[in-house]
PDB file of N, CA and C in Angstrom:
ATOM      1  N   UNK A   1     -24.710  -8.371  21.153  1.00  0.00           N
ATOM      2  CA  UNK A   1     -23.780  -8.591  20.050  1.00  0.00           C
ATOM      3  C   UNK A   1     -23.562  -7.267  19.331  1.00  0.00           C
ATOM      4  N   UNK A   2     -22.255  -7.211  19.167  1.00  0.00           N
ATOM      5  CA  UNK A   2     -21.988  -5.888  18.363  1.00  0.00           C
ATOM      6  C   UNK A   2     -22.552  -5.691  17.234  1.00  0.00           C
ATOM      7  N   UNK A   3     -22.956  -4.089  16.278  1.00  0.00           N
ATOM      8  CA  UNK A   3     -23.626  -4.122  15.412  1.00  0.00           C
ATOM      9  C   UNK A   3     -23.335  -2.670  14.825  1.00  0.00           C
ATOM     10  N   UNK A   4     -22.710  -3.028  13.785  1.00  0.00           N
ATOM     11  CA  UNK A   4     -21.719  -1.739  12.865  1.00  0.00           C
ATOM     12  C   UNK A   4     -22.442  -1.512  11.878  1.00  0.00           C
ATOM     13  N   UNK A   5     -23.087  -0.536  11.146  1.00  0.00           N
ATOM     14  CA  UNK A   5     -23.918   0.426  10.177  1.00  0.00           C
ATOM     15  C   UNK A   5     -23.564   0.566   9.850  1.00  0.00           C
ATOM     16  N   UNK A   6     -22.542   0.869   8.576  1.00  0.00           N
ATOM     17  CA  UNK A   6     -21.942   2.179   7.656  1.00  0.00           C
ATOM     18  C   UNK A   6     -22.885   2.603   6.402  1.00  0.00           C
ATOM     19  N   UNK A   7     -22.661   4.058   6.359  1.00  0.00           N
ATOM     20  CA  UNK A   7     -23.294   4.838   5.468  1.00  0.00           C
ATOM     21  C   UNK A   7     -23.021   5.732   4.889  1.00  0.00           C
ATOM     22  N   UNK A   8     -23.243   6.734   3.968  1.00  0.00           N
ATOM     23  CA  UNK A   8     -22.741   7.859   3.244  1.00  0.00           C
ATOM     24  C   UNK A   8     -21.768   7.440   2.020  1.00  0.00           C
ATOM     25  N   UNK A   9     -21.420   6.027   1.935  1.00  0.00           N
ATOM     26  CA  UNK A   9     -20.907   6.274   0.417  1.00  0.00           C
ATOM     27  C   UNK A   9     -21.447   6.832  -0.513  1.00  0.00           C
ATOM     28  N   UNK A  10     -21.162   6.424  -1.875  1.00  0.00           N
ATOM     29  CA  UNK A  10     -21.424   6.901  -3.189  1.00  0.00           C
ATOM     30  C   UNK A  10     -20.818   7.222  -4.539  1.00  0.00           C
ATOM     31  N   UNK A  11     -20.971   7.659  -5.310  1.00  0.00           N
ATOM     32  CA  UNK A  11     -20.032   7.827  -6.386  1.00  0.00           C
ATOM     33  C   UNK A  11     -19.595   9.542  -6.447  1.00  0.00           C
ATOM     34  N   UNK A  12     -18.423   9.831  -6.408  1.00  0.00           N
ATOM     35  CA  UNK A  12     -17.997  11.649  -6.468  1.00  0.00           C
ATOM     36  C   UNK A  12     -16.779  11.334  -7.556  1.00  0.00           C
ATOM     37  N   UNK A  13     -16.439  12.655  -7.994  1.00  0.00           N
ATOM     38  CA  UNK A  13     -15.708  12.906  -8.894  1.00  0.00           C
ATOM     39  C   UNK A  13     -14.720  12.736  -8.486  1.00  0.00           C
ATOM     40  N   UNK A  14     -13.544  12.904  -9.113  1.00  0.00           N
ATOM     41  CA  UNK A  14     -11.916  13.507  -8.221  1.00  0.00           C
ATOM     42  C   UNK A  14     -11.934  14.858  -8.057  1.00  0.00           C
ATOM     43  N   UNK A  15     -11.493  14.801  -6.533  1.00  0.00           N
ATOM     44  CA  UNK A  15     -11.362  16.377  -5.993  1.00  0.00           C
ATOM     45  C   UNK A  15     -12.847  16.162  -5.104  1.00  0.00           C
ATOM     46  N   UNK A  16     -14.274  15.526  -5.025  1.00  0.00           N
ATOM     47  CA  UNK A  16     -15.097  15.797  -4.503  1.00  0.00           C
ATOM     48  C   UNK A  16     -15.105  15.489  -3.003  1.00  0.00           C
ATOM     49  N   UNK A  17     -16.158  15.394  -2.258  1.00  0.00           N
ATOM     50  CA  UNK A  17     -15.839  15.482  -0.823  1.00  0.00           C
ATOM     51  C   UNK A  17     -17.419  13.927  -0.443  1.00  0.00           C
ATOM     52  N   UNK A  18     -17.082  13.588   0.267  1.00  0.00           N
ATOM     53  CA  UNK A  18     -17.924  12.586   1.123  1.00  0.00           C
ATOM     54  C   UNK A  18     -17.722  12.432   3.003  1.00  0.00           C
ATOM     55  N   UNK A  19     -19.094  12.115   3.211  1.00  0.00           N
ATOM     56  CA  UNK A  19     -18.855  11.769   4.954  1.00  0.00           C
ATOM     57  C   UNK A  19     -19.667  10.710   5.404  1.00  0.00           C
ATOM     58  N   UNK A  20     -18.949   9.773   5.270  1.00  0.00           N
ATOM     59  CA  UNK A  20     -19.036   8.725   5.835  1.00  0.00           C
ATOM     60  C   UNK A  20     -19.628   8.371   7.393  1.00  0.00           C
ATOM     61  N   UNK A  21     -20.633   7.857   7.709  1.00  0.00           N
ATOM     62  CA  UNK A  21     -21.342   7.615   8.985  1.00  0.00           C
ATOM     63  C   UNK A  21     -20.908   6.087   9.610  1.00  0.00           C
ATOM     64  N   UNK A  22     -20.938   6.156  11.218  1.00  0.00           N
ATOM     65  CA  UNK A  22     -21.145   4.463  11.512  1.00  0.00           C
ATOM     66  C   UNK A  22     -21.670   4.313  12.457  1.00  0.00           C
ATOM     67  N   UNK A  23     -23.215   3.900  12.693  1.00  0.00           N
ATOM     68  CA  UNK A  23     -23.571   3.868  13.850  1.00  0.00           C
ATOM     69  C   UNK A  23     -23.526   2.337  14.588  1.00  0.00           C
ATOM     70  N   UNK A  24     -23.071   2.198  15.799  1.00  0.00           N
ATOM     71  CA  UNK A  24     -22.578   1.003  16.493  1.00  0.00           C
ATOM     72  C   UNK A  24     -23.379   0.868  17.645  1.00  0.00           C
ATOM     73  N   UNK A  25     -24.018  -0.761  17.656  1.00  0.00           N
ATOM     74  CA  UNK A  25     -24.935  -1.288  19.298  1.00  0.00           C
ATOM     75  C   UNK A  25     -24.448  -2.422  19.288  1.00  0.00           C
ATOM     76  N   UNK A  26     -25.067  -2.454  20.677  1.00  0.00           N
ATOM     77  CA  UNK A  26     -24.503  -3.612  21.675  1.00  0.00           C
ATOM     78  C   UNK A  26     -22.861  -3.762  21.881  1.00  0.00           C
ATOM     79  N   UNK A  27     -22.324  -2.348  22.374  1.00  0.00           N
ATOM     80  CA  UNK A  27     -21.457  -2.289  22.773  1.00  0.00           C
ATOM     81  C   UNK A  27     -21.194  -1.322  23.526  1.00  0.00           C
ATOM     82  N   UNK A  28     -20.168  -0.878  24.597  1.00  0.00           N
ATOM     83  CA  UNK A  28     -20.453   0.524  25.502  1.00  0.00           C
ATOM     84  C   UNK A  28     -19.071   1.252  24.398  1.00  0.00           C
ATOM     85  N   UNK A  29     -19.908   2.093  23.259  1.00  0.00           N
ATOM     86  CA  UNK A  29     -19.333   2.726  22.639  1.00  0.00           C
ATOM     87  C   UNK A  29     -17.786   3.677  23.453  1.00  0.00           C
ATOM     88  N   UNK A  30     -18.351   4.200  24.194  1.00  0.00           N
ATOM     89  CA  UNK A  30     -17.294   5.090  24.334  1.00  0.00           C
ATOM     90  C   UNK A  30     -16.072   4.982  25.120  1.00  0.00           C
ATOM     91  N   UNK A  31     -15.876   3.441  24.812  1.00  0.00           N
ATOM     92  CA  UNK A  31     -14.585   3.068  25.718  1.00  0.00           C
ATOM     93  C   UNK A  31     -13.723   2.611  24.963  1.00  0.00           C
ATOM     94  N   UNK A  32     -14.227   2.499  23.378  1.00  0.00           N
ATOM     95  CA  UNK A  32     -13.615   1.835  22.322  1.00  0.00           C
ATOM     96  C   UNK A  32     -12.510   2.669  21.189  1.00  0.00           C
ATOM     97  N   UNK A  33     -11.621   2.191  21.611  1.00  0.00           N
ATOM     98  CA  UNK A  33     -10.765   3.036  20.231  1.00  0.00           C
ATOM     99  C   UNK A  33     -11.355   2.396  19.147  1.00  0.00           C
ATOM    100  N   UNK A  34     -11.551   3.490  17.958  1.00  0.00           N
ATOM    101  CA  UNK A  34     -12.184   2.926  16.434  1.00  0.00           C
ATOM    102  C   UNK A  34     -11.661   2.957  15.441  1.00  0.00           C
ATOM    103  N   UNK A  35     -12.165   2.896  14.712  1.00  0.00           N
ATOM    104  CA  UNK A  35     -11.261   2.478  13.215  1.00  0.00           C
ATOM    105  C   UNK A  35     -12.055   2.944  12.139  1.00  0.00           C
ATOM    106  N   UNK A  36     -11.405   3.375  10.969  1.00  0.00           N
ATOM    107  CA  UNK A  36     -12.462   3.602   9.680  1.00  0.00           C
ATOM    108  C   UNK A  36     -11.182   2.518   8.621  1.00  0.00           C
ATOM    109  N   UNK A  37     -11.570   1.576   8.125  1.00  0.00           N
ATOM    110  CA  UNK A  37     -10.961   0.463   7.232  1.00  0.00           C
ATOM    111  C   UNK A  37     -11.506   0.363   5.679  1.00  0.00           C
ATOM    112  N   UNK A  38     -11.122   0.294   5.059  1.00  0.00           N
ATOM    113  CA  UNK A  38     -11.116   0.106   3.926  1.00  0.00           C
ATOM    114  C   UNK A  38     -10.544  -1.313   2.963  1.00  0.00           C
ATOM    115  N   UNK A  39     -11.560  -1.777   1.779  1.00  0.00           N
ATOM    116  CA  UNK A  39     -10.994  -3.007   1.192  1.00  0.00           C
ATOM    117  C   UNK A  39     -11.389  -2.357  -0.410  1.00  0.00           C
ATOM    118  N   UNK A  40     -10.494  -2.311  -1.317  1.00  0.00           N
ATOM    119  CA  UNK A  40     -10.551  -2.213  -2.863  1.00  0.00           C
ATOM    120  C   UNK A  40     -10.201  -3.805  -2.869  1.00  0.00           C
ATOM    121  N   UNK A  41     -10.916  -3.687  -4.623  1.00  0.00           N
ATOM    122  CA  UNK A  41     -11.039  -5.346  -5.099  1.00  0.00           C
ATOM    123  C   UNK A  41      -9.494  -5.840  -5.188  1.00  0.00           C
ATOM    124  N   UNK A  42      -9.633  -6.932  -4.752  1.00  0.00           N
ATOM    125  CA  UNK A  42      -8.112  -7.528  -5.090  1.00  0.00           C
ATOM    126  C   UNK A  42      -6.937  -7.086  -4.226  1.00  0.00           C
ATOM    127  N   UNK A  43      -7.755  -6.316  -2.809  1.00  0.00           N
ATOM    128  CA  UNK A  43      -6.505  -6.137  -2.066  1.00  0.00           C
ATOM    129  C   UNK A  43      -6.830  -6.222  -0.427  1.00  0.00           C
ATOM    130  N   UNK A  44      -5.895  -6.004   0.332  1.00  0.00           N
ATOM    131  CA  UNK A  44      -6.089  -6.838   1.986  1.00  0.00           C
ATOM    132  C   UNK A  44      -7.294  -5.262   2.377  1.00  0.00           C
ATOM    133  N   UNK A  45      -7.769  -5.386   3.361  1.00  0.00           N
ATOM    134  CA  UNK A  45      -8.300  -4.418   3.937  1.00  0.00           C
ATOM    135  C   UNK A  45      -7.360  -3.615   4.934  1.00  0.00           C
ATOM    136  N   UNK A  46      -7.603  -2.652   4.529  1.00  0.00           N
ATOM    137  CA  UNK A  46      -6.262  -1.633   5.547  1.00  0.00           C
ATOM    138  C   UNK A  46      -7.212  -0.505   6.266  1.00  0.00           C
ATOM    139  N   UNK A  47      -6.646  -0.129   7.626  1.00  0.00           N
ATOM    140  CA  UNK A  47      -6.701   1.223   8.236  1.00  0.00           C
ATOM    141  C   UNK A  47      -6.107   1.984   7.629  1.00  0.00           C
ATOM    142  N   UNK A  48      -7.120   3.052   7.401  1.00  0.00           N
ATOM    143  CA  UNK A  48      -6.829   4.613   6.850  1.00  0.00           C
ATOM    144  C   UNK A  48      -7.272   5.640   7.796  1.00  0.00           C
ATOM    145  N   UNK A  49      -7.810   5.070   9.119  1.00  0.00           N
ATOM    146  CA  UNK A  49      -7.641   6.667   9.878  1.00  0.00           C
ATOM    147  C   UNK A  49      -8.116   5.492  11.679  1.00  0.00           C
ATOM    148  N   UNK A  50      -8.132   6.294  12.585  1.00  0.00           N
ATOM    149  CA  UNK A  50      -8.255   5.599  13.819  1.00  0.00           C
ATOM    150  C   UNK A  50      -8.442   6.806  15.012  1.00  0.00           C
ATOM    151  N   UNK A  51      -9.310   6.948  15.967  1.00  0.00           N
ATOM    152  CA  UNK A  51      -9.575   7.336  16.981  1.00  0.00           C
ATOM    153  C   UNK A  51      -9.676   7.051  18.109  1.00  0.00           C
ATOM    154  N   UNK A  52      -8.776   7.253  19.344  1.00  0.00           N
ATOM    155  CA  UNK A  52      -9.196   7.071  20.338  1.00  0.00           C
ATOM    156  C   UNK A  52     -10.449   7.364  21.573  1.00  0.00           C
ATOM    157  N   UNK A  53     -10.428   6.901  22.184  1.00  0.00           N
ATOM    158  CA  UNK A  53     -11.886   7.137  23.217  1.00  0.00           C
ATOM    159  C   UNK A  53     -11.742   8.596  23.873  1.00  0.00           C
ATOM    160  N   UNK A  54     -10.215   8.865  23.660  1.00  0.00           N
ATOM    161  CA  UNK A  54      -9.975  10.125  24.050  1.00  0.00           C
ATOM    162  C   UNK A  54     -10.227  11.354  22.778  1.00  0.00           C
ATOM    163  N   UNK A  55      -9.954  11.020  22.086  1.00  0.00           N
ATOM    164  CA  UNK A  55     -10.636  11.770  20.869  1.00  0.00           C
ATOM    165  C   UNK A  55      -9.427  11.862  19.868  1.00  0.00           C
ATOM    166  N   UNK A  56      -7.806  11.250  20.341  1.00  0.00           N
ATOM    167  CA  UNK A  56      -6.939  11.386  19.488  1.00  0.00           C
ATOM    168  C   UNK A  56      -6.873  10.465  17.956  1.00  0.00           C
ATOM    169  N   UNK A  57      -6.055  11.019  16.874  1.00  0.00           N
ATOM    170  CA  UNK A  57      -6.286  10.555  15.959  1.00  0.00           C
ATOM    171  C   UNK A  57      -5.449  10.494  15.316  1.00  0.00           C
ATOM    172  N   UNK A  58      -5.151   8.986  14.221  1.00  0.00           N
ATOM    173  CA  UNK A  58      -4.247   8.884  13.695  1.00  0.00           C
ATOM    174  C   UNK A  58      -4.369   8.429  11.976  1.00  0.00           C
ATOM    175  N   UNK A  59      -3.700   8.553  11.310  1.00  0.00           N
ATOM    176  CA  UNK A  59      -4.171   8.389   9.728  1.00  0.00           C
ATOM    177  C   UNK A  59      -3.140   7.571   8.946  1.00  0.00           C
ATOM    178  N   UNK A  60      -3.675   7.133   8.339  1.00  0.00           N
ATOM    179  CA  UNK A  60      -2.538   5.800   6.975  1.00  0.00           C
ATOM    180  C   UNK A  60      -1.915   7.208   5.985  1.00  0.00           C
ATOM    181  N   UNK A  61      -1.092   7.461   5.785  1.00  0.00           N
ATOM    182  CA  UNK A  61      -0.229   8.402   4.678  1.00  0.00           C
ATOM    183  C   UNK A  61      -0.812   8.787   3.905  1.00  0.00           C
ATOM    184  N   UNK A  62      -1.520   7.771   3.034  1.00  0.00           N
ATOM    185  CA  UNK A  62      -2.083   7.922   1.875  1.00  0.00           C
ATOM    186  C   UNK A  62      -3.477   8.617   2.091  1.00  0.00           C
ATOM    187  N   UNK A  63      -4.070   9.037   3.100  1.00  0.00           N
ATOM    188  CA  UNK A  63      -4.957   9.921   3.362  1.00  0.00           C
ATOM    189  C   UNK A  63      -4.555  10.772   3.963  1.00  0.00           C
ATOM    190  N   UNK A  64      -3.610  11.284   4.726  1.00  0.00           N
ATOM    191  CA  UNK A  64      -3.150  12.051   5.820  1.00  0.00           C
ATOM    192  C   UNK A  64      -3.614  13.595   5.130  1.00  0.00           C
ATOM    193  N   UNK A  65      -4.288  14.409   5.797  1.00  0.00           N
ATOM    194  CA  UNK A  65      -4.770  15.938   5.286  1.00  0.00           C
ATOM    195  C   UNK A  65      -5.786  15.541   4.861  1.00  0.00           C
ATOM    196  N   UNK A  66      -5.998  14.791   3.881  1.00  0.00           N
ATOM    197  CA  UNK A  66      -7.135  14.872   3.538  1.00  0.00           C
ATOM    198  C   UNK A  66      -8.755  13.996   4.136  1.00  0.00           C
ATOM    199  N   UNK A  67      -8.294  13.661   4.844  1.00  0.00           N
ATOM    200  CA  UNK A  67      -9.822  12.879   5.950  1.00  0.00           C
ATOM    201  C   UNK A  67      -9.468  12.871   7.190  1.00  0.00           C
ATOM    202  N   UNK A  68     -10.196  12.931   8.002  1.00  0.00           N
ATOM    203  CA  UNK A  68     -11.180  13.500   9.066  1.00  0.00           C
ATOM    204  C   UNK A  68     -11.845  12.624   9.773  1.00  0.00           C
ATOM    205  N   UNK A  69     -11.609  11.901  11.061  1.00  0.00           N
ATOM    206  CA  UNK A  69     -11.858  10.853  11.848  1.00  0.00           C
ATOM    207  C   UNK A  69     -12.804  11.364  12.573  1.00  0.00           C
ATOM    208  N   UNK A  70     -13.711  11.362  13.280  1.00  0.00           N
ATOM    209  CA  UNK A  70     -14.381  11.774  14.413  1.00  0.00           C
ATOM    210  C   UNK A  70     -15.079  11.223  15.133  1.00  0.00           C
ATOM    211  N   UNK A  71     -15.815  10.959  16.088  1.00  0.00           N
ATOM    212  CA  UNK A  71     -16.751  10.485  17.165  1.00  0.00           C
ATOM    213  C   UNK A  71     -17.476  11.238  17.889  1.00  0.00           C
ATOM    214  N   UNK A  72     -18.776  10.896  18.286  1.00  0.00           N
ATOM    215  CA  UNK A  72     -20.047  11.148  18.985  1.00  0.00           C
ATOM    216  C   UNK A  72     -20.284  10.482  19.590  1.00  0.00           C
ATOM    217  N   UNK A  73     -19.511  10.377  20.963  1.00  0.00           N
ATOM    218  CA  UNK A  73     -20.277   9.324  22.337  1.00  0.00           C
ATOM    219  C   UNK A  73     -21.435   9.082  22.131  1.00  0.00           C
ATOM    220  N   UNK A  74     -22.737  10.491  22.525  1.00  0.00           N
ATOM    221  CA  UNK A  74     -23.659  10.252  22.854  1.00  0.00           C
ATOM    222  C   UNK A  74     -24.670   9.738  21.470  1.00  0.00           C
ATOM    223  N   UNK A  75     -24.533   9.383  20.842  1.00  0.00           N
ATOM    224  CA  UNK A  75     -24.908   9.103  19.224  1.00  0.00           C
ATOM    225  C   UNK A  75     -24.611   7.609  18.665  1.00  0.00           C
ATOM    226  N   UNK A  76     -23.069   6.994  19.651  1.00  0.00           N
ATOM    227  CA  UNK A  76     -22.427   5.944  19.405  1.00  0.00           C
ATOM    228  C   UNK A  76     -22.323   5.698  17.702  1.00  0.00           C
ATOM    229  N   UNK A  77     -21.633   7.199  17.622  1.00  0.00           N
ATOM    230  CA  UNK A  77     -21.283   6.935  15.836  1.00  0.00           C
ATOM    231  C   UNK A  77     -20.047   7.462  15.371  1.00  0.00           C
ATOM    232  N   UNK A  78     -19.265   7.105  14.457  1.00  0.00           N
ATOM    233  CA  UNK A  78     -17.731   7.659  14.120  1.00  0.00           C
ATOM    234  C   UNK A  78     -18.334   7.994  12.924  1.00  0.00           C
ATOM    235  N   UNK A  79     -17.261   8.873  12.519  1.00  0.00           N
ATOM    236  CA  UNK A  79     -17.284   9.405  11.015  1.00  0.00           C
ATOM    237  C   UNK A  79     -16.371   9.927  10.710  1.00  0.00           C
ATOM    238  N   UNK A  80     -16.439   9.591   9.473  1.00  0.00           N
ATOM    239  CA  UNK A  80     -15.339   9.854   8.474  1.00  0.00           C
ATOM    240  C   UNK A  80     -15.057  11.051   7.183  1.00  0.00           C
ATOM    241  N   UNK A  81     -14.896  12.278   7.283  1.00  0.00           N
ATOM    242  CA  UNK A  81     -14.803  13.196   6.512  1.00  0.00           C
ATOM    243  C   UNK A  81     -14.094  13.084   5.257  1.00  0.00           C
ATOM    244  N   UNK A  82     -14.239  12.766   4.165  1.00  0.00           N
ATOM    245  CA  UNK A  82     -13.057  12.174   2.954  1.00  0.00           C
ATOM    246  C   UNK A  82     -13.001  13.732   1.877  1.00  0.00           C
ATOM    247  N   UNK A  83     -11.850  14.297   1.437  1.00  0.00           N
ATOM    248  CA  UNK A  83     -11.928  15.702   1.219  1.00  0.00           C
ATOM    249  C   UNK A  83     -10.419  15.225   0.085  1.00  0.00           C
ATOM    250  N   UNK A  84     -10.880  15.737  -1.109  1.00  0.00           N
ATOM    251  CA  UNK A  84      -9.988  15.711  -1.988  1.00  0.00           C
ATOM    252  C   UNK A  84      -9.864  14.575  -2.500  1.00  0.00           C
ATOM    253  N   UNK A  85     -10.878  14.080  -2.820  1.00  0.00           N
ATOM    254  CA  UNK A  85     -10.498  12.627  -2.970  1.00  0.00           C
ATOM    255  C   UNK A  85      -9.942  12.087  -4.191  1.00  0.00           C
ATOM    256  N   UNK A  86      -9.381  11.084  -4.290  1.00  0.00           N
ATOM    257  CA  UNK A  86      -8.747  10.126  -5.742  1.00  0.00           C
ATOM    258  C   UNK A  86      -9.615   9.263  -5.976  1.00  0.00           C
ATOM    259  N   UNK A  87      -9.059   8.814  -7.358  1.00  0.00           N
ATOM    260  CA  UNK A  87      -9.815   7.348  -7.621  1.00  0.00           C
ATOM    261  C   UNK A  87      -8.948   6.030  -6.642  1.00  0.00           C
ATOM    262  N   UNK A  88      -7.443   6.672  -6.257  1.00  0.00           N
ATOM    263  CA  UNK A  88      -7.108   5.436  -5.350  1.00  0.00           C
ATOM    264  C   UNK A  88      -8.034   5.515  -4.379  1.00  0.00           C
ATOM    265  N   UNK A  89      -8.659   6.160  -3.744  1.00  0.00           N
ATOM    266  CA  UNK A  89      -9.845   6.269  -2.521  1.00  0.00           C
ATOM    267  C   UNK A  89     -10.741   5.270  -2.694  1.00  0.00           C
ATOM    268  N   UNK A  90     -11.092   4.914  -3.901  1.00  0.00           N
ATOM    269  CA  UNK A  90     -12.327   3.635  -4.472  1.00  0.00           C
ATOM    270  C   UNK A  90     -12.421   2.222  -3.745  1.00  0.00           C
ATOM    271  N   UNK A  91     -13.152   2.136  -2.730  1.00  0.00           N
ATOM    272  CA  UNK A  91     -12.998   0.831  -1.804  1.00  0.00           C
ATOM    273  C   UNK A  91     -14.383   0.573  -1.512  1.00  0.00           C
ATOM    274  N   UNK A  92     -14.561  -0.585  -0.565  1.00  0.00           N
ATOM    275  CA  UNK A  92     -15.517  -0.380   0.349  1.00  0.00           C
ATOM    276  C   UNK A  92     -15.155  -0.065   1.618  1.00  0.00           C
ATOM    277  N   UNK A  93     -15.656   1.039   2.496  1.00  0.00           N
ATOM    278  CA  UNK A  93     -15.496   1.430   3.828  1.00  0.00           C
ATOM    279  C   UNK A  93     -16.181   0.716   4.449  1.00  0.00           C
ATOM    280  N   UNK A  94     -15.306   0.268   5.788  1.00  0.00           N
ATOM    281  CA  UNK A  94     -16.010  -0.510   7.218  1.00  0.00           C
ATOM    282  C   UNK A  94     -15.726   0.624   8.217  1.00  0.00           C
ATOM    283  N   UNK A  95     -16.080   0.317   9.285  1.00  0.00           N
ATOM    284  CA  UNK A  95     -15.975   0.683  10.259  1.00  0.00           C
ATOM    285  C   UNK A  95     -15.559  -0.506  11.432  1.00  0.00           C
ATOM    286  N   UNK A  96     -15.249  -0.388  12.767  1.00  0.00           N
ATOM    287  CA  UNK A  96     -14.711  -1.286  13.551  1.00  0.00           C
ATOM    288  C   UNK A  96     -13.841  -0.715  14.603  1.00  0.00           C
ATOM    289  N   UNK A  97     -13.694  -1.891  15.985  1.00  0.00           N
ATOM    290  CA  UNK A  97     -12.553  -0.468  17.018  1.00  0.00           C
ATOM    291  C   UNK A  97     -11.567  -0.727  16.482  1.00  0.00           C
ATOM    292  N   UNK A  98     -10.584   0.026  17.047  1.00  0.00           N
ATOM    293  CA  UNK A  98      -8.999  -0.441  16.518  1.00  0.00           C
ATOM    294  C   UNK A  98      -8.284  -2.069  16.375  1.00  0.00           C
ATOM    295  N   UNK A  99      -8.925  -2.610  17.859  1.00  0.00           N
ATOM    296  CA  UNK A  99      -8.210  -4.009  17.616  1.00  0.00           C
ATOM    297  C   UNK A  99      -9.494  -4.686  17.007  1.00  0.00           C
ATOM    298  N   UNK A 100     -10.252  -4.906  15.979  1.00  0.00           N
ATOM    299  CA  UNK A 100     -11.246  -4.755  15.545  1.00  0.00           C
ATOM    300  C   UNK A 100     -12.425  -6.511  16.409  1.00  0.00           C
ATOM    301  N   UNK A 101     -13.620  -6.027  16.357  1.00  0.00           N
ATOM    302  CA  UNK A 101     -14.324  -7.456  16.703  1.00  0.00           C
ATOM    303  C   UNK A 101     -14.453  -8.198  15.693  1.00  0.00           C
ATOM    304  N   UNK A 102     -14.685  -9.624  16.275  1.00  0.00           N
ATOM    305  CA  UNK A 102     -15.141 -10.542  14.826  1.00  0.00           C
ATOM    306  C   UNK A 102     -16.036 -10.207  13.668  1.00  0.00           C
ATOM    307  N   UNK A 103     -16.741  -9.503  14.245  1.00  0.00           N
ATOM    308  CA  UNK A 103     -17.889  -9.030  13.619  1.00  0.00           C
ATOM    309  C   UNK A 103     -18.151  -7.567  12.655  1.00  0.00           C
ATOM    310  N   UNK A 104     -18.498  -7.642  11.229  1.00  0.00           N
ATOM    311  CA  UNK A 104     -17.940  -6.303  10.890  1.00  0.00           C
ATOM    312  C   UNK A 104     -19.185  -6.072  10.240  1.00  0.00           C
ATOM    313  N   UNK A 105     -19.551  -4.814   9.886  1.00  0.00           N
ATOM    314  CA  UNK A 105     -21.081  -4.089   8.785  1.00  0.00           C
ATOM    315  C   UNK A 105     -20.944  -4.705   7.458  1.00  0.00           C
ATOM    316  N   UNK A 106     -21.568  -4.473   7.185  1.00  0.00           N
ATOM    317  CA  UNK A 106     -21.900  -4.251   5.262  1.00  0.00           C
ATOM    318  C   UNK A 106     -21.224  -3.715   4.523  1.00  0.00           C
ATOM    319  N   UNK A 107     -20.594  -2.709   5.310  1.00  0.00           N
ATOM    320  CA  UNK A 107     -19.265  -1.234   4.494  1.00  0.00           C
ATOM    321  C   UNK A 107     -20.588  -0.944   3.844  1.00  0.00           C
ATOM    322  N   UNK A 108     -19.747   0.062   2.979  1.00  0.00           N
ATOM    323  CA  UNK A 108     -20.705   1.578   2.338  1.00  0.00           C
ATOM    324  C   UNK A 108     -19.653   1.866   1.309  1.00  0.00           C
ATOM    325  N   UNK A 109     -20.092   1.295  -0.202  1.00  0.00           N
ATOM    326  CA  UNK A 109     -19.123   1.855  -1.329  1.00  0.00           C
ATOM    327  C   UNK A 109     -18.711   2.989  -1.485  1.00  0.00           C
ATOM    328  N   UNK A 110     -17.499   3.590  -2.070  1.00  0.00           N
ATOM    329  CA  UNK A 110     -17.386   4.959  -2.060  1.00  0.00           C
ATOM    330  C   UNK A 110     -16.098   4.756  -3.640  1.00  0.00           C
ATOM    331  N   UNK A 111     -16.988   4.999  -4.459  1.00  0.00           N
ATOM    332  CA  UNK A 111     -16.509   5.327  -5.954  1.00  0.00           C
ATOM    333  C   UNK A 111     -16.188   6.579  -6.139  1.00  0.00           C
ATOM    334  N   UNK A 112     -14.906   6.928  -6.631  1.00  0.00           N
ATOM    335  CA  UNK A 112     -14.105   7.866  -7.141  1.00  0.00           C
ATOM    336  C   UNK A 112     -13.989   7.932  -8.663  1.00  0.00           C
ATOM    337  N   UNK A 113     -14.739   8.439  -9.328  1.00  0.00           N
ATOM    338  CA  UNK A 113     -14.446   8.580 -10.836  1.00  0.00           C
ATOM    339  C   UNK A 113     -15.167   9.693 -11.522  1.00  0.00           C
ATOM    340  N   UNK A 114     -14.275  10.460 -13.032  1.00  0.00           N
ATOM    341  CA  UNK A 114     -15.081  10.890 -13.297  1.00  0.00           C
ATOM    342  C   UNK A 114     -16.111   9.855 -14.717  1.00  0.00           C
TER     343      UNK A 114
END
C-alpha cells in the first residue's frame, strides 16, 4: 500500500525560503509522475508544481519562478523548493503522483507570516 511522508514545513516570513520533503513506499517510485498539492482553509486542494518520471516539470502560475519541483529515484522522494514566498503560499502541502492515489500523507503546514 502506498505511503506518502511530507515534511519541512513551518512558519517563515514573507520573502523567506522553505524545502519541502516527501518520502514515498510501497510503490515503484520511479515510474510515477508526481505532484506537490496544496489545500488553504476554506478552499479545494490544487496542484502547484508536477514532475515527470522523466524529470520534466510543470508549475500552477501563482508559483511559477518561484518553486522548484524535484525528484530522487534512488531515495523515492520529491521535493519541493518554495523561494520568495507570500502569505498566499499558507496551506497545507501534500504530496501525490500526478493522477493522484486514493491515498494521501498528513501534508506538512507551511505558514507565511510576519
Amino acid at each position: 500500500q502506498v505511503q506518502l511522508v511530507e515534511s519541512g514545513g513551518g512558519l517563515v516570513q514573507p520573502g523567506g525560503s522553505l524545502r519541502l520533503s516527501c518520502a514515498a513506499s510501497g510503490i515503484i517510485f520511479r515510474i510515477y509522475a508526481m505532484g506537490w498539492y496544496r489545500q488553504a482553509p476554506g478552499q479545494q486542494r490544487e496542484l502547484v508544481a508536477a514532475i515527470t518520471r522523466l524529470g520534466d516539470t510543470t508549475y500552477a502560475d501563482s508559483v511559477k519562478g518561484r518553486f522548484t519541483i524535484s525528484r530522487d529515484n534512488a531515495k523515492n522522494t520529491v521535493y519541493l523548493q518554495m523561494n520568495s514566498l507570500k502569505p498566499e503560499d499558507t496551506a497545507v502541502y501534500y504530496c501525490n503522483a500526478r493522477n493522484p492515489f486514493n491515498s494521501w500523507g498528513q501534508g506538512t503546514q507551511v505558514t507565511v507570516s510576519s
